[in-house]
C-alpha atoms as a PDB file:
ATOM      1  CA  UNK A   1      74.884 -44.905 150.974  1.00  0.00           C
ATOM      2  CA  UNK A   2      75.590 -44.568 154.629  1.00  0.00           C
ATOM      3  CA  UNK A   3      73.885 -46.333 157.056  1.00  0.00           C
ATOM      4  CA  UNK A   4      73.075 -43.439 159.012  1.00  0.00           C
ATOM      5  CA  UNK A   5      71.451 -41.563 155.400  1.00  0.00           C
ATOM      6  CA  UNK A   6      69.166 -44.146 155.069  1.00  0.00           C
ATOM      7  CA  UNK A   7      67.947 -43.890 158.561  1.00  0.00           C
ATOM      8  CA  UNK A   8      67.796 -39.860 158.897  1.00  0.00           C
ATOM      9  CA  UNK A   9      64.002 -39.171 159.757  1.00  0.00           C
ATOM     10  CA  UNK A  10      63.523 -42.467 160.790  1.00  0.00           C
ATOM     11  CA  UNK A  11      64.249 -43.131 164.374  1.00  0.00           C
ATOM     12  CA  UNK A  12      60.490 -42.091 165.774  1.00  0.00           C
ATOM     13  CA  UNK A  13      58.954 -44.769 163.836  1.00  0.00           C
ATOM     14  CA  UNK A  14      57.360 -47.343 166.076  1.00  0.00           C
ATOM     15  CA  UNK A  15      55.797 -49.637 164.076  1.00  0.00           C
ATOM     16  CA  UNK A  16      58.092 -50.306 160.888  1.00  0.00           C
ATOM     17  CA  UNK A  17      59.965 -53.431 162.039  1.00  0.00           C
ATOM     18  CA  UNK A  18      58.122 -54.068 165.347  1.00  0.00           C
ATOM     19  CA  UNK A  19      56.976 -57.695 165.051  1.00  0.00           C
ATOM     20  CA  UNK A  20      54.782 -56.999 168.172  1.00  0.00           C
ATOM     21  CA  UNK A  21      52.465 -54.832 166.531  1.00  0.00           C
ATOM     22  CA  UNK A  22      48.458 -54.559 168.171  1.00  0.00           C
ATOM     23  CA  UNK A  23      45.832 -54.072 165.464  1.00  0.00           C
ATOM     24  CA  UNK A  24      43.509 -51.758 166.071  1.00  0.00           C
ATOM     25  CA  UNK A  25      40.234 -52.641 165.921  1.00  0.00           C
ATOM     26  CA  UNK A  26      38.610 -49.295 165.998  1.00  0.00           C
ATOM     27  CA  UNK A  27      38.976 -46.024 164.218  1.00  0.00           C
ATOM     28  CA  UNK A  28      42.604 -45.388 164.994  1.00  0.00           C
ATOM     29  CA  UNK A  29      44.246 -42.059 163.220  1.00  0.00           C
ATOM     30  CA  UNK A  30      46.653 -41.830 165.880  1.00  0.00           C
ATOM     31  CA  UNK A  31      48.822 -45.106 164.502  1.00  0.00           C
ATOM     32  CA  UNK A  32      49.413 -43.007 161.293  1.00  0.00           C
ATOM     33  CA  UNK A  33      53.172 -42.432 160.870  1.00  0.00           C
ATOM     34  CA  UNK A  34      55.017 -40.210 158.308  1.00  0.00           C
ATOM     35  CA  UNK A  35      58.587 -40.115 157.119  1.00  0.00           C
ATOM     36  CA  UNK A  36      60.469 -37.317 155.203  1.00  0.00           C
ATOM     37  CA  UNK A  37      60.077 -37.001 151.596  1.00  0.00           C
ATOM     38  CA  UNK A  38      63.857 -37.305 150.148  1.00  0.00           C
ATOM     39  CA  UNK A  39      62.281 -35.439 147.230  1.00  0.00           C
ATOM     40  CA  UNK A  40      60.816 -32.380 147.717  1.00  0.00           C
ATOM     41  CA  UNK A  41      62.391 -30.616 144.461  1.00  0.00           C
ATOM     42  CA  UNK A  42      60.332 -32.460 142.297  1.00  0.00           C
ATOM     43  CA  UNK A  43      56.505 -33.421 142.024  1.00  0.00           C
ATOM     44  CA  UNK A  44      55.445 -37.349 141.905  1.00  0.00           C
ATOM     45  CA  UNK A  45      52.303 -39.191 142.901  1.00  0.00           C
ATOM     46  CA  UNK A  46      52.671 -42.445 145.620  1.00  0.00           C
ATOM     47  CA  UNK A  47      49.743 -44.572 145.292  1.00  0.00           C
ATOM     48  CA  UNK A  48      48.295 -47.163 147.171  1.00  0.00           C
ATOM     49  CA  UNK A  49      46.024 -49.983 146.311  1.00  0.00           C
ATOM     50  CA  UNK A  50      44.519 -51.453 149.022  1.00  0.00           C
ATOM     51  CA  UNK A  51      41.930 -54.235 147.860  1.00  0.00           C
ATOM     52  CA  UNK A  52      41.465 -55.398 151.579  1.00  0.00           C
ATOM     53  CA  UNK A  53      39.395 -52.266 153.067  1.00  0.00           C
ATOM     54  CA  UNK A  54      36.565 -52.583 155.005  1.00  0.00           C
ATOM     55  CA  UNK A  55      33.918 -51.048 157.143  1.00  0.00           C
ATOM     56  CA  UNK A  56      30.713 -51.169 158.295  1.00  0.00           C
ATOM     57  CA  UNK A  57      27.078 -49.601 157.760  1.00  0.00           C
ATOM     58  CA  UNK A  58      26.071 -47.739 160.666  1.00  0.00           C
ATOM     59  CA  UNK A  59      22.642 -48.607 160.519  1.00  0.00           C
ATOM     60  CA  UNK A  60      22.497 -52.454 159.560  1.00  0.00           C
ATOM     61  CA  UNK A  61      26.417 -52.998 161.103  1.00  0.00           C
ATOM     62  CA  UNK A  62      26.465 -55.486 158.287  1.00  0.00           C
ATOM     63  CA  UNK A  63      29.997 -54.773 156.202  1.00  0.00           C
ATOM     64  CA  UNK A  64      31.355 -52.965 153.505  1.00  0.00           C
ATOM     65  CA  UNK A  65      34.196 -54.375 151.087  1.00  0.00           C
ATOM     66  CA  UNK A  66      35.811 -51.906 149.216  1.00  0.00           C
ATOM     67  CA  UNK A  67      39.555 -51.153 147.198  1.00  0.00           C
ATOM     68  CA  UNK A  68      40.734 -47.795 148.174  1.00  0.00           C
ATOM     69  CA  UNK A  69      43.087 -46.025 146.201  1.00  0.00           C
ATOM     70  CA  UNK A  70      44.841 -43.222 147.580  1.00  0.00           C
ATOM     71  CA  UNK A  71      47.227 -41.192 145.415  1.00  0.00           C
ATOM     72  CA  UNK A  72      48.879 -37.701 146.658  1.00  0.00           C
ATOM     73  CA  UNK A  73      51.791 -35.546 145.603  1.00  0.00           C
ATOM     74  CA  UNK A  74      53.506 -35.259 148.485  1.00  0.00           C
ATOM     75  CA  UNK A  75      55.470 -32.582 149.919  1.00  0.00           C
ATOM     76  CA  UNK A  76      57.913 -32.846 153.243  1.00  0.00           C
ATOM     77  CA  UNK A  77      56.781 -35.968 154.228  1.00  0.00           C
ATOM     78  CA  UNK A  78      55.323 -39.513 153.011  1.00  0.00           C
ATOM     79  CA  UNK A  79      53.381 -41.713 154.439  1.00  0.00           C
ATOM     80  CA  UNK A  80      55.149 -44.703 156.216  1.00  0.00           C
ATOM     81  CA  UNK A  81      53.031 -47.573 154.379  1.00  0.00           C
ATOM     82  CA  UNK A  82      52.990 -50.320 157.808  1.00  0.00           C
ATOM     83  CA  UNK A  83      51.025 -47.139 159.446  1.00  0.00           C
ATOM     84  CA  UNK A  84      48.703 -47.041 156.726  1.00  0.00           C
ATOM     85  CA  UNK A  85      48.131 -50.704 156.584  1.00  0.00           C
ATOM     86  CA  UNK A  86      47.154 -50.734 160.522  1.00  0.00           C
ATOM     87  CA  UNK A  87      44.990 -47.533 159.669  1.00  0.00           C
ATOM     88  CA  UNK A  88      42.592 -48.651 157.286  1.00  0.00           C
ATOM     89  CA  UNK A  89      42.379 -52.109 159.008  1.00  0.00           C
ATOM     90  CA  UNK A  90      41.424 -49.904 162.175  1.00  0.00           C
ATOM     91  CA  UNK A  91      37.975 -48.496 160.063  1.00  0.00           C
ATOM     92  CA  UNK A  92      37.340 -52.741 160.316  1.00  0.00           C
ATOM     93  CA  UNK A  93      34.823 -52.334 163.211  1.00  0.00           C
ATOM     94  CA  UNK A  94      34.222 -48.636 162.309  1.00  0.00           C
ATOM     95  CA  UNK A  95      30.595 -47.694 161.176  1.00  0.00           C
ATOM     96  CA  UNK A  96      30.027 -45.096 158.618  1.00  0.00           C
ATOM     97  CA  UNK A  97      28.929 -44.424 155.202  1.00  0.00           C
ATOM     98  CA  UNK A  98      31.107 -44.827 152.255  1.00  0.00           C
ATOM     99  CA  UNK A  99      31.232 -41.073 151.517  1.00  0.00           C
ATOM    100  CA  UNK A 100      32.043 -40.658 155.048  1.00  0.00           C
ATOM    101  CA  UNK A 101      35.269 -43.347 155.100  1.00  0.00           C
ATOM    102  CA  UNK A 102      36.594 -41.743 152.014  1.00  0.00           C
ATOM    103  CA  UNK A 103      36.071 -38.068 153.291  1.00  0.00           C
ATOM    104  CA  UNK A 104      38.212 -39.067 156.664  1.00  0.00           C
ATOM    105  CA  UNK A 105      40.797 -40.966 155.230  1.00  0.00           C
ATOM    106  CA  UNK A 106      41.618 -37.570 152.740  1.00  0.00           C
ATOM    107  CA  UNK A 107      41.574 -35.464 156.508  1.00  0.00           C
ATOM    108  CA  UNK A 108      43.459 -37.644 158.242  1.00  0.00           C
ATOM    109  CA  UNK A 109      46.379 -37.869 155.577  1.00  0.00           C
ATOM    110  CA  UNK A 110      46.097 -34.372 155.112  1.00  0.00           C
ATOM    111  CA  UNK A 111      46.418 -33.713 158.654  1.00  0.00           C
ATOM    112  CA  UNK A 112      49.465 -35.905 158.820  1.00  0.00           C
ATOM    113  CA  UNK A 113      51.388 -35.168 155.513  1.00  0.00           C
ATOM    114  CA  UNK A 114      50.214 -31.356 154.389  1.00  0.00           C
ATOM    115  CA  UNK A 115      50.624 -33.071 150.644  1.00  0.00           C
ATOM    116  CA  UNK A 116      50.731 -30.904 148.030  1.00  0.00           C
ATOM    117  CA  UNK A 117      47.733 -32.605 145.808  1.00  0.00           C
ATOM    118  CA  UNK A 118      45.621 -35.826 147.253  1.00  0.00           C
ATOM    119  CA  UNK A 119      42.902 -38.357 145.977  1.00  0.00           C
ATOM    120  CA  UNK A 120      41.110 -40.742 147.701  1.00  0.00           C
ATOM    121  CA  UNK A 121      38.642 -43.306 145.508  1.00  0.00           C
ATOM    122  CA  UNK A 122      36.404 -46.167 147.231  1.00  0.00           C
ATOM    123  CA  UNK A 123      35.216 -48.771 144.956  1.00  0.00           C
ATOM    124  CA  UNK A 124      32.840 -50.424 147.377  1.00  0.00           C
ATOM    125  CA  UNK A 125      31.577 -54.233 146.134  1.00  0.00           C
ATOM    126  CA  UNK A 126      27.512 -53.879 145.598  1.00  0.00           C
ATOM    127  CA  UNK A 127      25.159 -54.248 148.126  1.00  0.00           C
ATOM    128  CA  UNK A 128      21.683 -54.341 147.444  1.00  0.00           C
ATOM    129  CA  UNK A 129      22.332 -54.518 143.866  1.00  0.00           C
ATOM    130  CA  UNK A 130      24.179 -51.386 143.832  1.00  0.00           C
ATOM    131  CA  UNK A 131      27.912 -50.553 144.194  1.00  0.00           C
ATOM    132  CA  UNK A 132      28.937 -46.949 145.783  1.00  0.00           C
ATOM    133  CA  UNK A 133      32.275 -45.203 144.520  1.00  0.00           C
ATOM    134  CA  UNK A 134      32.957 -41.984 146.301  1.00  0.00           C
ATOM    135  CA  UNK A 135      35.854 -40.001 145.063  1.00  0.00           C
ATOM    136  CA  UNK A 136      36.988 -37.082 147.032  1.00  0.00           C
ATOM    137  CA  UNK A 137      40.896 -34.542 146.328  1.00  0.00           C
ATOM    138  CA  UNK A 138      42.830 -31.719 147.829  1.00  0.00           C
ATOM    139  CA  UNK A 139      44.665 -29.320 146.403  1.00  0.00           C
ATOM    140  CA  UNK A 140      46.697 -27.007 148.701  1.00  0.00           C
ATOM    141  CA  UNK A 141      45.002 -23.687 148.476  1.00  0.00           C
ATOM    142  CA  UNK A 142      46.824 -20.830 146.808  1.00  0.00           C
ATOM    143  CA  UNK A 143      48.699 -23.183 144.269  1.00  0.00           C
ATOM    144  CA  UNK A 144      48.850 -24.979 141.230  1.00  0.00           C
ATOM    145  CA  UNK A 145      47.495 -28.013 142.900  1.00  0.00           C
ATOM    146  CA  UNK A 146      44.234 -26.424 144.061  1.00  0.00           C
ATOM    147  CA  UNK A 147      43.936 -25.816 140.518  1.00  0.00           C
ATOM    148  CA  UNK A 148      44.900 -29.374 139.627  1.00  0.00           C
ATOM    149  CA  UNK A 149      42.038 -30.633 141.981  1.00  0.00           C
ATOM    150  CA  UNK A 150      39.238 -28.825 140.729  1.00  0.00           C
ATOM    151  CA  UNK A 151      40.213 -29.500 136.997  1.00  0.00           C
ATOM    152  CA  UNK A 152      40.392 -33.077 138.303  1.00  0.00           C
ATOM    153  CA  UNK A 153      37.255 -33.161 140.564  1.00  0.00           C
ATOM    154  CA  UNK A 154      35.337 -31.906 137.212  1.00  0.00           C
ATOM    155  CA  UNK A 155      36.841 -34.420 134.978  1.00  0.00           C
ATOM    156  CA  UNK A 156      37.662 -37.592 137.538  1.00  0.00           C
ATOM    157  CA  UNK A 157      35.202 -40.046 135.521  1.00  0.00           C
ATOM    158  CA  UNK A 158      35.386 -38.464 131.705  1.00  0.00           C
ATOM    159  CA  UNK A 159      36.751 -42.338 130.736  1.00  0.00           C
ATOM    160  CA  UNK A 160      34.107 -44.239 132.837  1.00  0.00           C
ATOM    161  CA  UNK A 161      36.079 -47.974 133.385  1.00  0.00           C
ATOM    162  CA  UNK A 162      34.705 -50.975 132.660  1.00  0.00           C
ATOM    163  CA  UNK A 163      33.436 -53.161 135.812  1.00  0.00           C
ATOM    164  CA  UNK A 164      34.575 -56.995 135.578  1.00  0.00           C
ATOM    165  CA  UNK A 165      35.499 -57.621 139.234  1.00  0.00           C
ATOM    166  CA  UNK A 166      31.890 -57.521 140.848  1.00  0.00           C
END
């Protein structure tokens, strides 16, 4: 593959590579970067796992630990995944509820990527005694996919798991 193939789409990226990268330590959508999807004629999930999210309560500013998985059938572009890191670490310092976090990670990545289908799921460590999960999907309206997302929103926890990592 040429050189200059695997680099089409690629050149306005500014923080893939940069070793002088600045962590945001607020709320930071704007550091969200997106690259073109080489594979539009076909539909596939990316998903991320990111074990390392957290936040904090806006009332007590005590913090929240939470994995976040994100999953989303993309369609023109993807996500560059150094963008995404540097995004959730930016909700670090941010206070709001774990509905809330879950809610504006789905609109920023929509705003960003237009996916076809997306799912965001916080499994938030207990606090209190009690753990909070929020799941939230899209499904772009008109299409298959908004039909995928409310078939999925109604069955999303038919096969409850089982909790051994709290």
């Amino acid at each position: 593959m040429s050189t200059r193939k695997q680099t089409e789409g690629l050149q306005d990226l500014t923080l893939l590579g940069n070793q002088n990268v600045q962590y945001a330590f607020s709320y930071a959508p704007e550091v969200l970067e997106a690259v073109p999807n080489k594979h539009t004629g076909r539909d596939y999930f990316v998903k991320f796992n990111c074990p390392e999210f957290t936040s904090l309560c806006p009332i007590t500013n005590q913090p929240d630990f939470a994995t976040m998985y994100i999953s989303y059938v993309p369609d023109e572009q993807i996500v560059e995944s150094k963008s995404l890191k540097l995004y959730l670490f930016s909700f670090r310092n941010h206070g709001d509820f774990h509905e809330d976090c879950v809610n504006i990670i789905m609109d920023d990545l929509i705003k960003l990527l237009n996916p076809r289908y997306i799912e965001v799921w916080g499994k938030f460590t207990p606090r209190g005694g009690i753990s909070i999960d929020p799941w939230c999907n899209y499904g772009r309206p008109g299409t298959k996919y908004e039909e995928i997302a409310h078939y999925r929103l109604m069955n999303h926890d038919m096969n409850p798991e089982t909790i051994d990592n709290r």
